[in-house]
N, C-alpha and C. Protein backbone atom coordinates (compact mmCIF):
# COMPACT_ATOMS: atom_id res chain seq x y z
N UNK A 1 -54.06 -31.04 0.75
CA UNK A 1 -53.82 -32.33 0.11
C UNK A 1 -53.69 -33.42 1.18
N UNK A 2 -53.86 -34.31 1.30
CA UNK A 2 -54.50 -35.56 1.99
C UNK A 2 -52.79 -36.39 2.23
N UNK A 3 -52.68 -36.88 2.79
CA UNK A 3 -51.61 -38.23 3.68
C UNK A 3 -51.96 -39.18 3.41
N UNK A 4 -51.25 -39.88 3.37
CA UNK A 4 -51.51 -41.81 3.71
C UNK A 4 -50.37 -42.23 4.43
N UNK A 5 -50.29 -42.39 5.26
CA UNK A 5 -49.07 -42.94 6.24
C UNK A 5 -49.62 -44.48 6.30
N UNK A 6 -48.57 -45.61 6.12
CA UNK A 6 -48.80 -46.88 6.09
C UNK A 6 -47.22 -47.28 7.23
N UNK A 7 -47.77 -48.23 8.02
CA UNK A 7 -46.86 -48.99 8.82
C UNK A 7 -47.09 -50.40 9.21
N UNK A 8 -46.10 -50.94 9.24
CA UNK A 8 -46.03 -52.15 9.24
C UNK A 8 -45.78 -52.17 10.47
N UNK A 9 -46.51 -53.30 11.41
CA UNK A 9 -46.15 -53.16 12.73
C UNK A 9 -45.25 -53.73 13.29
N UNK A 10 -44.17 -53.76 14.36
CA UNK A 10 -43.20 -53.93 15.21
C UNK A 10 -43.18 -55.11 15.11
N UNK A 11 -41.83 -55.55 15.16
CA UNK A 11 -41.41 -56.94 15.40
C UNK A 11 -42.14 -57.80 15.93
N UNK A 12 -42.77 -59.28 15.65
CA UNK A 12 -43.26 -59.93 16.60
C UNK A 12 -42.79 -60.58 16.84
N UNK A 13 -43.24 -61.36 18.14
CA UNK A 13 -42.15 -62.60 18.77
C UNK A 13 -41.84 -63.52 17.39
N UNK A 14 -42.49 -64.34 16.52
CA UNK A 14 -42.57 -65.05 15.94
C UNK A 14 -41.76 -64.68 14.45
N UNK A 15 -41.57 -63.25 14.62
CA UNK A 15 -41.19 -62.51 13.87
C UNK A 15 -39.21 -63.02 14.06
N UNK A 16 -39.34 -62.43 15.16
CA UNK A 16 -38.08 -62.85 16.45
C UNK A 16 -37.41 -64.26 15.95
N UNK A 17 -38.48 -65.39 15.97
CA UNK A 17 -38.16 -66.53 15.75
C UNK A 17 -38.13 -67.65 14.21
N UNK A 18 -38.20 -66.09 13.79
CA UNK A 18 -38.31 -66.83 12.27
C UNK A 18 -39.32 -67.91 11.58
N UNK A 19 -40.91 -67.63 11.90
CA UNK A 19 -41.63 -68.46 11.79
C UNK A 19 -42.45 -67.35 10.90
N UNK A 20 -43.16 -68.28 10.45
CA UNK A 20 -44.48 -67.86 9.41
C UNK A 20 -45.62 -67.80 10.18
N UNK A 21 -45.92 -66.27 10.43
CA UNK A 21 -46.94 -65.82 11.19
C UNK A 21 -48.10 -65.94 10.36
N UNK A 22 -48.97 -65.07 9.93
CA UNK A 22 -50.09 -65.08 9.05
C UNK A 22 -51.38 -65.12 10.67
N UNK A 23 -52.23 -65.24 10.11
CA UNK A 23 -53.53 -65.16 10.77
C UNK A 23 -53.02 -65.63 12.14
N UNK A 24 -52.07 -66.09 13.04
CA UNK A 24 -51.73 -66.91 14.71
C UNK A 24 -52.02 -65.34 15.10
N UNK A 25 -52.10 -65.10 16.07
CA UNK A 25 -52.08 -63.59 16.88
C UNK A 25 -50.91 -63.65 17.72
N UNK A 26 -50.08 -62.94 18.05
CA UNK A 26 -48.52 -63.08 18.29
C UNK A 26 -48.71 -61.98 18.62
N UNK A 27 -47.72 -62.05 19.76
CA UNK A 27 -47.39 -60.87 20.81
C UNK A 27 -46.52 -60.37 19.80
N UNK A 28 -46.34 -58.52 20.12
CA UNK A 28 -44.73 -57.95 19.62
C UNK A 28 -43.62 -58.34 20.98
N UNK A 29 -42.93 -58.38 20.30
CA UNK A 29 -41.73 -58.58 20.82
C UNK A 29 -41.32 -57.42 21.45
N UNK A 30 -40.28 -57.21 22.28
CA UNK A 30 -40.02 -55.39 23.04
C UNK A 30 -39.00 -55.13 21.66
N UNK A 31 -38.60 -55.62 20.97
CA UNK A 31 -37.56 -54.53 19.54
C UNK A 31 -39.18 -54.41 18.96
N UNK A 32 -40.31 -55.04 18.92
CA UNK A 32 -41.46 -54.97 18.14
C UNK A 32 -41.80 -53.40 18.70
N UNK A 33 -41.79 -53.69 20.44
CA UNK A 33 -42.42 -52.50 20.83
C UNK A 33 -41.66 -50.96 20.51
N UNK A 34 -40.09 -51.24 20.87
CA UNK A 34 -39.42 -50.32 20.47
C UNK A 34 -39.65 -49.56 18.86
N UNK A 35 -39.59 -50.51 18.54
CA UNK A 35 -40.01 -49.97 16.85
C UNK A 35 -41.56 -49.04 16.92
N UNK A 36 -42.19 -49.42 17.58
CA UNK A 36 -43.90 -49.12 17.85
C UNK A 36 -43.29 -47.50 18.06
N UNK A 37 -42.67 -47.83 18.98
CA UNK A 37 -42.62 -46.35 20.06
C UNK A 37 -41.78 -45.17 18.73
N UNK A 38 -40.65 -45.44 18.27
CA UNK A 38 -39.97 -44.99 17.06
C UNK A 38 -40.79 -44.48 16.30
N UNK A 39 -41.64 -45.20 15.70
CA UNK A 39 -42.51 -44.91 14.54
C UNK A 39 -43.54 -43.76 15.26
N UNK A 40 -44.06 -43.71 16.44
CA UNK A 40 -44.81 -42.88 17.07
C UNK A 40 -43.95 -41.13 17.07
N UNK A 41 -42.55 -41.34 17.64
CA UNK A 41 -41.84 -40.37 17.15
C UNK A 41 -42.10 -39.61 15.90
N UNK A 42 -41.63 -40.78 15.03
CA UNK A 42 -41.68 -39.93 13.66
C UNK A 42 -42.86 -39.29 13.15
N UNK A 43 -44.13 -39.90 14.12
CA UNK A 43 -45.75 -39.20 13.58
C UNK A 43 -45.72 -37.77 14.82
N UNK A 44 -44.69 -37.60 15.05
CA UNK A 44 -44.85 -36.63 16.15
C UNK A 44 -45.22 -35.35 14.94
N UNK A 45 -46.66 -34.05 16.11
CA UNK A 45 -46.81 -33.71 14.44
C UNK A 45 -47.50 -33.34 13.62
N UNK A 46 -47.63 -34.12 12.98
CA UNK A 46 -48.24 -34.84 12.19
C UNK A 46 -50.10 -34.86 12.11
N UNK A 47 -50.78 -34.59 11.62
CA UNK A 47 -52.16 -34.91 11.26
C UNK A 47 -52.89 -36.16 11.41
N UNK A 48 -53.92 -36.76 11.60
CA UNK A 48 -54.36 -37.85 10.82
C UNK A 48 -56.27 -37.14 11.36
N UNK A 49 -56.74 -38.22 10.75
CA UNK A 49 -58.22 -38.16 10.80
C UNK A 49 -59.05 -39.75 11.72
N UNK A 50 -58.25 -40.47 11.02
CA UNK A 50 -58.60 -41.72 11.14
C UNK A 50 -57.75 -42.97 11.00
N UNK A 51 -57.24 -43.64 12.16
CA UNK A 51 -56.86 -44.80 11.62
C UNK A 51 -57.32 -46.17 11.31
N UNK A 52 -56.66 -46.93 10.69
CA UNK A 52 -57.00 -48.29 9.85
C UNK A 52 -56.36 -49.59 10.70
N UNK A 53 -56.34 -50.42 11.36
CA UNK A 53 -55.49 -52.03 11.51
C UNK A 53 -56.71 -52.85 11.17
N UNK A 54 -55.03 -53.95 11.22
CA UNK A 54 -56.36 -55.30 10.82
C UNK A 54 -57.06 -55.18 12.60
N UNK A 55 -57.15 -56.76 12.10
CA UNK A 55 -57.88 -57.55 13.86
C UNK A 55 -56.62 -57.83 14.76
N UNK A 56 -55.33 -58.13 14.30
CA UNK A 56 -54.70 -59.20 14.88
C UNK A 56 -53.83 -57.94 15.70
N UNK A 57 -53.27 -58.43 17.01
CA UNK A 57 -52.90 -57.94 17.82
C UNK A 57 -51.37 -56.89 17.85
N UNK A 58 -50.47 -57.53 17.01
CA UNK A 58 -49.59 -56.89 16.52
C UNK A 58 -49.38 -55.98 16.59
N UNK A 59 -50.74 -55.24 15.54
CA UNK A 59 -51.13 -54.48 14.34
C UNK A 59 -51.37 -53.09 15.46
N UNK A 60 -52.54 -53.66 16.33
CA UNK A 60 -53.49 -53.07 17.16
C UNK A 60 -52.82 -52.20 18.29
N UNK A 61 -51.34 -52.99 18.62
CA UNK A 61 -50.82 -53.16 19.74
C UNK A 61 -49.81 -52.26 19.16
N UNK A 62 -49.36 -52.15 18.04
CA UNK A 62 -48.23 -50.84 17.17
C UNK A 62 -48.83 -49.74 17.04
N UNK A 63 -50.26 -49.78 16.79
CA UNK A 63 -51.18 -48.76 16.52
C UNK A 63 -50.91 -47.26 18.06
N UNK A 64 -51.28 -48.92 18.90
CA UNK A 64 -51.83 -48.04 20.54
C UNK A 64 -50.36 -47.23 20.78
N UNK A 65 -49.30 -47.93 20.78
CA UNK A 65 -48.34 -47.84 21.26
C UNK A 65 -47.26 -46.34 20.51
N UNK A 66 -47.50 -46.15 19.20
CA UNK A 66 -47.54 -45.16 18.28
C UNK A 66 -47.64 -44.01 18.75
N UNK A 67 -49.64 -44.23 19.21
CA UNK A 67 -50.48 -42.81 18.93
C UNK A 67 -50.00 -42.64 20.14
N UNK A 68 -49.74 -43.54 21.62
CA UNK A 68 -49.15 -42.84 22.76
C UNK A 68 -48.64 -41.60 23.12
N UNK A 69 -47.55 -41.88 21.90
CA UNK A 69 -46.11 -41.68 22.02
C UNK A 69 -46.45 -39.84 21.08
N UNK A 70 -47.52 -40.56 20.43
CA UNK A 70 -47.63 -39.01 19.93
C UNK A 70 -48.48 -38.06 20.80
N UNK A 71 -49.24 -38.67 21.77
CA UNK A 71 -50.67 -37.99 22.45
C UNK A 71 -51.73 -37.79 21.45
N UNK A 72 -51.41 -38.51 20.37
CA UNK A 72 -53.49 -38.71 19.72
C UNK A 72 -53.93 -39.76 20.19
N UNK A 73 -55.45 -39.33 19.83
CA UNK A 73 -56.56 -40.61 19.93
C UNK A 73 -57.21 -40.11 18.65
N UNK A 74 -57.40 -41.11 18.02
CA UNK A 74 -58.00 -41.25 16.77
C UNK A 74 -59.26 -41.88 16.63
N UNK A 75 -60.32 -42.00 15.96
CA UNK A 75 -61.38 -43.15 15.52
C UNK A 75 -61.03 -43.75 14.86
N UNK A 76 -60.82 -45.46 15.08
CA UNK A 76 -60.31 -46.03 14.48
C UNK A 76 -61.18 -47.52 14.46
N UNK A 77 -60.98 -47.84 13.22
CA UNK A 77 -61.56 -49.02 12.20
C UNK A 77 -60.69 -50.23 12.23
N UNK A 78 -60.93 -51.49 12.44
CA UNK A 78 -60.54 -52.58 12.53
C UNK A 78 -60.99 -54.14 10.97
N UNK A 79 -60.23 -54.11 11.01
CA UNK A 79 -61.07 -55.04 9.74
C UNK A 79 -59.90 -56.09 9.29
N UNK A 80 -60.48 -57.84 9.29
CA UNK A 80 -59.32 -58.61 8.82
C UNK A 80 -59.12 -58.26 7.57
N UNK A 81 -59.70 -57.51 6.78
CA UNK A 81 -59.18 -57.29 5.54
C UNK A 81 -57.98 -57.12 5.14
N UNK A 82 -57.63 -56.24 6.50
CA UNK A 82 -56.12 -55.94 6.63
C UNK A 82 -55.27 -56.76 7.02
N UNK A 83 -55.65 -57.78 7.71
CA UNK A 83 -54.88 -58.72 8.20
C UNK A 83 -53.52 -59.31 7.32
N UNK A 84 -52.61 -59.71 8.19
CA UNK A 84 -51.28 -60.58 7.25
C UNK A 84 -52.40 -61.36 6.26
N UNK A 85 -51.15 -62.01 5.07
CA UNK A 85 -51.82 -63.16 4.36
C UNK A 85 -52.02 -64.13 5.27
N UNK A 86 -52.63 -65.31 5.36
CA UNK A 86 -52.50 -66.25 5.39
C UNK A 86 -51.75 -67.66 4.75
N UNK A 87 -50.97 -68.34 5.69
CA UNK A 87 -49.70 -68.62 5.27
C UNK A 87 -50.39 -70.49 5.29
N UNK A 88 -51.52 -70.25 5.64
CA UNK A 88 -52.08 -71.86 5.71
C UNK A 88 -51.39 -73.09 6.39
N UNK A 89 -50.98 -73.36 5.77
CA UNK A 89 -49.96 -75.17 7.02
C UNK A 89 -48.60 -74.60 7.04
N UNK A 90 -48.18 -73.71 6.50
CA UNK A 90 -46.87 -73.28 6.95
C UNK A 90 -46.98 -72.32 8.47
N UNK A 91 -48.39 -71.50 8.67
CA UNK A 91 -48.27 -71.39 10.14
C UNK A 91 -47.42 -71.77 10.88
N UNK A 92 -46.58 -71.39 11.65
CA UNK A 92 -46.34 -71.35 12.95
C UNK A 92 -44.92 -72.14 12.72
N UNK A 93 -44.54 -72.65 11.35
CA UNK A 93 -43.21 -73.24 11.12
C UNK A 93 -42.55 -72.39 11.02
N UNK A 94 -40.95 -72.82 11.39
CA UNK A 94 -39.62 -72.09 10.88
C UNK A 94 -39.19 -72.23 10.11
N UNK A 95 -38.92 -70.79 9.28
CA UNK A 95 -38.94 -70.43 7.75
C UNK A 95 -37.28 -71.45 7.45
N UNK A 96 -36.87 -71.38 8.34
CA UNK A 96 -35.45 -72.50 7.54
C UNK A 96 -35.67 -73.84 8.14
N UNK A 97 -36.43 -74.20 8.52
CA UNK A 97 -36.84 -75.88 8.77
C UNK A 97 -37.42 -76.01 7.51
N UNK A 98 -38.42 -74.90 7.25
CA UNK A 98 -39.46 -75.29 5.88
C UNK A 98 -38.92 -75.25 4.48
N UNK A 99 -37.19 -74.11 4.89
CA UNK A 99 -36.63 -74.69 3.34
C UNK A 99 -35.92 -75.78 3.44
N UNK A 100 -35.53 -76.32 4.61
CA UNK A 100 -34.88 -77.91 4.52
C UNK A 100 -35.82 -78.68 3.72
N UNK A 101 -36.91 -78.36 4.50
CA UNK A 101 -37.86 -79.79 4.05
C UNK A 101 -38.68 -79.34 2.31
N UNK A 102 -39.09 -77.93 2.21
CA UNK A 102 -39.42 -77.99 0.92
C UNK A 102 -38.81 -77.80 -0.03
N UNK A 103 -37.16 -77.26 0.31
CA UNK A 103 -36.63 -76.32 -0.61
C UNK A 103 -36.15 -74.98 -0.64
N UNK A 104 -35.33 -74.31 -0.49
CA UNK A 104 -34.96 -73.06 -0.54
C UNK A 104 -35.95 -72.44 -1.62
N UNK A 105 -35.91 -72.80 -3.28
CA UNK A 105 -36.52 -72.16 -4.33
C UNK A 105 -38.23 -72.56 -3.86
N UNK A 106 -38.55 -73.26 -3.38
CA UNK A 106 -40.23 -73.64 -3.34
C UNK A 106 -40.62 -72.65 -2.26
N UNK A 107 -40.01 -72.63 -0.85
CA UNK A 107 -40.11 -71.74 -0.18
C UNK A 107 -40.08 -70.58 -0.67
N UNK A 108 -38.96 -69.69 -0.88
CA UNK A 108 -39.14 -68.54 -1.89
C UNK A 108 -39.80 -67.76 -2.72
N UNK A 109 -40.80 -69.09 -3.84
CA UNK A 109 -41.78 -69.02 -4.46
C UNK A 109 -43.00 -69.00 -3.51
N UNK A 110 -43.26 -69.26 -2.58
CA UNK A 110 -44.54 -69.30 -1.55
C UNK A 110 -44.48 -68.02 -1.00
N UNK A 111 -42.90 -67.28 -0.64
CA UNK A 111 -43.12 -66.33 0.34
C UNK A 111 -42.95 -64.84 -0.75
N UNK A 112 -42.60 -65.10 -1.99
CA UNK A 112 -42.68 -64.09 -3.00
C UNK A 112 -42.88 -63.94 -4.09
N UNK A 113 -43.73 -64.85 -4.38
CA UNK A 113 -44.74 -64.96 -6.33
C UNK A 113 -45.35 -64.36 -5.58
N UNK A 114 -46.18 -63.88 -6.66
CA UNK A 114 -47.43 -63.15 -6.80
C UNK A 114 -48.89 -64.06 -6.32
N UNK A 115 -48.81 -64.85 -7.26
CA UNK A 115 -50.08 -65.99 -7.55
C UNK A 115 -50.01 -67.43 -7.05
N UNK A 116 -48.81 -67.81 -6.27
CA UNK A 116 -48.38 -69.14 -5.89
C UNK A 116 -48.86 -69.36 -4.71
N UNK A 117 -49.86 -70.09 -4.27
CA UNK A 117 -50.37 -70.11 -2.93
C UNK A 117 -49.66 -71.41 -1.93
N UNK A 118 -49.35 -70.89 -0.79
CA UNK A 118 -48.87 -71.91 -0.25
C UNK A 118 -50.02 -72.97 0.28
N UNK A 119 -49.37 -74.17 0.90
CA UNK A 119 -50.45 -75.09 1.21
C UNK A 119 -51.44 -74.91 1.59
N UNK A 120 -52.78 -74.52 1.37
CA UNK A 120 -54.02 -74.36 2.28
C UNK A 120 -54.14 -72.78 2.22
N UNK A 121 -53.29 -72.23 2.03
CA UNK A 121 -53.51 -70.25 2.00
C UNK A 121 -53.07 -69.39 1.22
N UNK A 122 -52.69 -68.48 1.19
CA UNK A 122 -53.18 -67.09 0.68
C UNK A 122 -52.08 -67.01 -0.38
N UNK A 123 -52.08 -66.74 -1.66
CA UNK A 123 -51.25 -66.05 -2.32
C UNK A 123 -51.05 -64.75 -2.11
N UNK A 124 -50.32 -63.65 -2.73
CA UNK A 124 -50.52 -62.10 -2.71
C UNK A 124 -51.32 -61.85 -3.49
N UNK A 125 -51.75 -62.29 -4.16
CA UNK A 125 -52.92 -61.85 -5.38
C UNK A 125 -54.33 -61.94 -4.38
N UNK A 126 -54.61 -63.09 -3.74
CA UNK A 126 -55.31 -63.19 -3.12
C UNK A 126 -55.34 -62.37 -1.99
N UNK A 127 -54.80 -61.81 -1.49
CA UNK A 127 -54.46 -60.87 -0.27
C UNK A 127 -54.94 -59.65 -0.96
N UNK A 128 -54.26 -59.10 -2.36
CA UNK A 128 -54.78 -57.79 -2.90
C UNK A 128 -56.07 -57.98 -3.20
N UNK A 129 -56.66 -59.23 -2.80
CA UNK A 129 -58.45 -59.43 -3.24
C UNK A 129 -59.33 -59.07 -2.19
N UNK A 130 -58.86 -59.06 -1.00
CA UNK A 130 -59.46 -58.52 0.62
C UNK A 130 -59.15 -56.97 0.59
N UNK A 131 -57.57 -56.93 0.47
CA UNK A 131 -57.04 -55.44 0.94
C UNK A 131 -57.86 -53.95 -0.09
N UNK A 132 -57.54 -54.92 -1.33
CA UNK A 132 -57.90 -53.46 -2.18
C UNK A 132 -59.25 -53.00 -2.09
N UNK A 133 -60.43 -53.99 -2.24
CA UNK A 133 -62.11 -54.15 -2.27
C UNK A 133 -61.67 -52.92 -0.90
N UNK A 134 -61.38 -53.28 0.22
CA UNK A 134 -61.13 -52.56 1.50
C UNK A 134 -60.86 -51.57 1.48
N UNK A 135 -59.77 -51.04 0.81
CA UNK A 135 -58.77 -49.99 0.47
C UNK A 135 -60.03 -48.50 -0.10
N UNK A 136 -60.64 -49.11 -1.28
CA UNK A 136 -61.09 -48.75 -2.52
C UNK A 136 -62.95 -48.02 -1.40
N UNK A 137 -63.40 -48.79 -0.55
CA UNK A 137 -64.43 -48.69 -0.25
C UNK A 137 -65.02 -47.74 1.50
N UNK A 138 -63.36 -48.20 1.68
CA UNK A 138 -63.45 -47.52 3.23
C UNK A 138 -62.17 -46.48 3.40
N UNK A 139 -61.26 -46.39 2.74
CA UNK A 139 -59.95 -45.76 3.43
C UNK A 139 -60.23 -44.41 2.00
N UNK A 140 -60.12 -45.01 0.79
CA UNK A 140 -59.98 -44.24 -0.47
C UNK A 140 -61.43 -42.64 -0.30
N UNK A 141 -62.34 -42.94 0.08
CA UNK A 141 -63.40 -41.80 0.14
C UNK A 141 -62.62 -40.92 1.02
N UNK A 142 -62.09 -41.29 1.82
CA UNK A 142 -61.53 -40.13 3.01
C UNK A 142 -60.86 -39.46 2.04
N UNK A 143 -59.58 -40.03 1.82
CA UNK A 143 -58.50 -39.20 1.25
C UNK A 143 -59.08 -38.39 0.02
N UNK A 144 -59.86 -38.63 -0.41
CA UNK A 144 -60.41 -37.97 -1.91
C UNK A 144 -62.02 -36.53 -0.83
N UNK A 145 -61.87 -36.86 0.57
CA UNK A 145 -62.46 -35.90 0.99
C UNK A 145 -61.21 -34.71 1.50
N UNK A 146 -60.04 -35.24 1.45
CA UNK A 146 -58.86 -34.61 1.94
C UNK A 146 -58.39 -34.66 3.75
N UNK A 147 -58.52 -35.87 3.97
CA UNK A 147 -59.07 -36.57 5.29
C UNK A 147 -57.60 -37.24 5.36
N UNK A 148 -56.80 -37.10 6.68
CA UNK A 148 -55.20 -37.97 6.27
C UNK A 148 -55.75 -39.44 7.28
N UNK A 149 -54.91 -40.26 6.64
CA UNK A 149 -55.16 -41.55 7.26
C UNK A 149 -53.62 -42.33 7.50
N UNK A 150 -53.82 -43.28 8.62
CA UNK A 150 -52.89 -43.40 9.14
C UNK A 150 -53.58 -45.30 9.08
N UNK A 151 -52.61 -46.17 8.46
CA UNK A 151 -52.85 -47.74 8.44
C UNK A 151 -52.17 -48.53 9.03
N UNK A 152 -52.05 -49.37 10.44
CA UNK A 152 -51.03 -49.79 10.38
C UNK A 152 -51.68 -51.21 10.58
N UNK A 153 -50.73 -52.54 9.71
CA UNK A 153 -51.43 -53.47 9.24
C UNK A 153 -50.04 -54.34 9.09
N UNK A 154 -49.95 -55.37 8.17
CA UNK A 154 -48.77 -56.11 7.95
C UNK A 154 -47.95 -56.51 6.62
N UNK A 155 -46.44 -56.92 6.60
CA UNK A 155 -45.40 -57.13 5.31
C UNK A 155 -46.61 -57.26 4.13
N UNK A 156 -47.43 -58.69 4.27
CA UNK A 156 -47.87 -58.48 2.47
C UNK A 156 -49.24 -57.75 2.60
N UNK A 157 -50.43 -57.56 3.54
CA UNK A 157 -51.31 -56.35 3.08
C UNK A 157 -50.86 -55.48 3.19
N UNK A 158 -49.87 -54.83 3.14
CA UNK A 158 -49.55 -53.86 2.96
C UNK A 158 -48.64 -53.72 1.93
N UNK A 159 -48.20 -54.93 1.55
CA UNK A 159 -47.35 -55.06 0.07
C UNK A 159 -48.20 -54.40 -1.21
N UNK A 160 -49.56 -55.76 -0.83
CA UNK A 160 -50.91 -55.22 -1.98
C UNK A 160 -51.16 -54.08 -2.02
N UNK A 161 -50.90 -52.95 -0.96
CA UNK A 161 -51.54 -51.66 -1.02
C UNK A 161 -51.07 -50.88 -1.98
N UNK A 162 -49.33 -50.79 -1.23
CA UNK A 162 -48.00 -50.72 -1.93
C UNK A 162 -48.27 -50.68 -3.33
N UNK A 163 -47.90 -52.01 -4.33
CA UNK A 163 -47.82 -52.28 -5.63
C UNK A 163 -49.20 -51.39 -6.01
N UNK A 164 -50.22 -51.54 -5.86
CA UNK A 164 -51.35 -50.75 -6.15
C UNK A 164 -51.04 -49.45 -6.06
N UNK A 165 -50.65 -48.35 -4.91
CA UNK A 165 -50.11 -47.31 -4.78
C UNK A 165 -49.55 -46.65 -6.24
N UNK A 166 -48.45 -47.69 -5.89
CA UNK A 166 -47.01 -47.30 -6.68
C UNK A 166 -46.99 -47.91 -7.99
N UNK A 167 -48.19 -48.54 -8.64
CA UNK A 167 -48.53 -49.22 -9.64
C UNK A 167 -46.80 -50.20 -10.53
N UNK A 168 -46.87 -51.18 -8.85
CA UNK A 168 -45.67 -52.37 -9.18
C UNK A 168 -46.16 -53.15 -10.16
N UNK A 169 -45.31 -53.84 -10.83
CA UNK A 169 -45.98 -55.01 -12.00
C UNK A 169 -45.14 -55.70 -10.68
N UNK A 170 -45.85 -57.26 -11.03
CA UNK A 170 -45.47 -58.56 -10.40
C UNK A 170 -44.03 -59.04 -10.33
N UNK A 171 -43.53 -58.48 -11.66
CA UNK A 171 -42.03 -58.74 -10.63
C UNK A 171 -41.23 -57.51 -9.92
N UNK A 172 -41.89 -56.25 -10.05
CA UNK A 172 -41.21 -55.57 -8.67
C UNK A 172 -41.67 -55.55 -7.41
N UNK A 173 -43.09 -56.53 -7.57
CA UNK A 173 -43.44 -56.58 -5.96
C UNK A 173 -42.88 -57.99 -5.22
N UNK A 174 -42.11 -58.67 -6.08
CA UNK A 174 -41.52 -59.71 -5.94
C UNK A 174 -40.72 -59.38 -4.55
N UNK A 175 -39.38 -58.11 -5.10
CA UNK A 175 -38.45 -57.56 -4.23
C UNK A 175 -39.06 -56.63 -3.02
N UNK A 176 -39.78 -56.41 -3.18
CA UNK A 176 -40.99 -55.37 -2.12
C UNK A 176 -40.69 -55.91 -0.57
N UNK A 177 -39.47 -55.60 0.32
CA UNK A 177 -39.57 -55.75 1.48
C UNK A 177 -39.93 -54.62 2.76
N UNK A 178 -40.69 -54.80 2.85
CA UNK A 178 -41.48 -53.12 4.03
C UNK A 178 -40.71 -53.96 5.55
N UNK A 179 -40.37 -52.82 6.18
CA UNK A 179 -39.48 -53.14 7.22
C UNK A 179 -40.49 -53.00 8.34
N UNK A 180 -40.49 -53.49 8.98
CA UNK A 180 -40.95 -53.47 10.62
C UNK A 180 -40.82 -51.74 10.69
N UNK A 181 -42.10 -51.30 11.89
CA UNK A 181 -42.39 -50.44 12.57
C UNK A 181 -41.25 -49.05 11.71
N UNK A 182 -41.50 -48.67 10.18
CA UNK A 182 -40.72 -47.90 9.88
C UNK A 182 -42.35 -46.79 8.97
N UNK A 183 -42.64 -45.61 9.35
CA UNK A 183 -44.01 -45.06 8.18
C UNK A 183 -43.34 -44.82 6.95
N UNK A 184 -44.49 -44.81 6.04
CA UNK A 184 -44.24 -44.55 4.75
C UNK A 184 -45.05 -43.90 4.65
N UNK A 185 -44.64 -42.38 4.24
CA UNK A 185 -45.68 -41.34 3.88
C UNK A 185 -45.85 -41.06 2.53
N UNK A 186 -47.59 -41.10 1.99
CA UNK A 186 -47.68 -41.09 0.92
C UNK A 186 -48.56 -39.36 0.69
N UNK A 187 -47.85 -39.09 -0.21
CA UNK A 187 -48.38 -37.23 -0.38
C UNK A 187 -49.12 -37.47 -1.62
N UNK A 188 -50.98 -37.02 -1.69
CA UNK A 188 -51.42 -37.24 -2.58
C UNK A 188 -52.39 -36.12 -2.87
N UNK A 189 -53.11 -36.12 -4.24
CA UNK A 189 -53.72 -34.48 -4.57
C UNK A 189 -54.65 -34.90 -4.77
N UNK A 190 -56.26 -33.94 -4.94
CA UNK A 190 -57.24 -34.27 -4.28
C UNK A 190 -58.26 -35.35 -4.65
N UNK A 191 -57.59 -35.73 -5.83
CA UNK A 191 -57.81 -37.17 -6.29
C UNK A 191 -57.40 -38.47 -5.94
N UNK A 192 -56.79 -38.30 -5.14
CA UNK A 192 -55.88 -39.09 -3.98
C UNK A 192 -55.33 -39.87 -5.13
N UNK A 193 -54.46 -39.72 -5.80
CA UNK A 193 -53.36 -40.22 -7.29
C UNK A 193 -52.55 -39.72 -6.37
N UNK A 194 -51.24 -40.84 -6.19
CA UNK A 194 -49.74 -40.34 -5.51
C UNK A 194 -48.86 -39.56 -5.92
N UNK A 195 -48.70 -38.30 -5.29
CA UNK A 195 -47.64 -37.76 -5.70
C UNK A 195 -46.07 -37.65 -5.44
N UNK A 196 -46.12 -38.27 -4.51
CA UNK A 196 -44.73 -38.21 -3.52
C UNK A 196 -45.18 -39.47 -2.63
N UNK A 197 -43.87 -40.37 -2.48
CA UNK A 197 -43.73 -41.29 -1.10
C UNK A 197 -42.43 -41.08 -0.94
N UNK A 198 -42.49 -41.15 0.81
CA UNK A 198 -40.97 -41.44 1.23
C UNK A 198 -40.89 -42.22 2.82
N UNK A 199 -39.85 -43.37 2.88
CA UNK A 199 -40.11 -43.19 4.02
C UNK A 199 -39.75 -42.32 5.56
N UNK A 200 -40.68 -42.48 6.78
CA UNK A 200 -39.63 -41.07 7.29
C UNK A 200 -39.29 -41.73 8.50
């Protein structure tokens, strides 16, 4: 029966500083890296076939830092599909400057509706419109060949994966917070339908 291990990658600086990352490419931070290295632990082990990140460096840089720690090398696939949402003109602001100026509740609604797009970018709906097409066309054939895969990508594509997974309605992906550099192993049968998640 097939794996899906999903991780969110390590702290980034910006992460650090309380800003709205999205598409900027941002160093991890060393708690980013530490977390990297942690999560590599816990794949100590462990199987995979193939891994998944977006483009952005983070992602790439949790990935490397991981498989180190475990001694794999994997073939691995890159694609912005995976990428964070895009956070549009809120880029690179600080998330409590931006509720001074927009609002605690408006902010809120930008960083956790479903369908509410912030200025210029990405809702989560829109994010599950890259990730899943992605999900469904490149990652999903493996696991249904019984192939384990290992993703590591960011908070909301990997939210979209998530709610899809775990078939969330819109307001439990509301509360949906995935923690920095922590796997989530998903145990699935040869239909790749979930049978078990936990994180480890």
């Amino acid at each position: 029966m097939p794996n899906l291990v999903l991780i969110r990658h390590g702290e980034s600086q910006w992460n650090l500083e309380n800003r709205f990352t999205g598409w900027v490419d941002v160093e991890l931070s060393p708690k980013g890296e530490a977390e990297a290295r942690s999560a590599g632990e816990k794949l100590k082990g462990m199987h995979f076939d193939q891994l998944f990140t977006s483009v952005l460096k983070r992602a790439i840089n949790t990935a490397a830092i991981a498989l180190e720690v475990t001694g794999m090398e994997l073939p691995t696939k890159r694609d912005q599909a995976l990428n964070e949402r895009h956070y549009g003109d809120l880029q690179g602001l600080n998330k409590a400057e931006t509720a001074e100026k927009f609002g605690a509740d408006q902010v809120k609604i930008w960083r956790r509706s479903y369908d509410v797009q912030p200025p210029n970018g990405e809702s989560l709906k829109d994010t599950a419109a890259r990730v899943l097409p992605y999900y469904e066309s490149e990652i999903l054939p493996l696991l249904k060949e019984g192939k384990d895969v290992l993703v590591v990508a960011h908070g909301n594509s990997l939210r979209a994966l998530v709610m899809h997974l775990e078939n969330l309605t819109r307001e439990q992906v509301l509360e949906l917070n995935i923690p920095t550099g922590v796997p989530i192993l998903y145990e699935m049968d040869g239909d790749a339908n979930v049978l078990a998640h936990r994180y480890l």
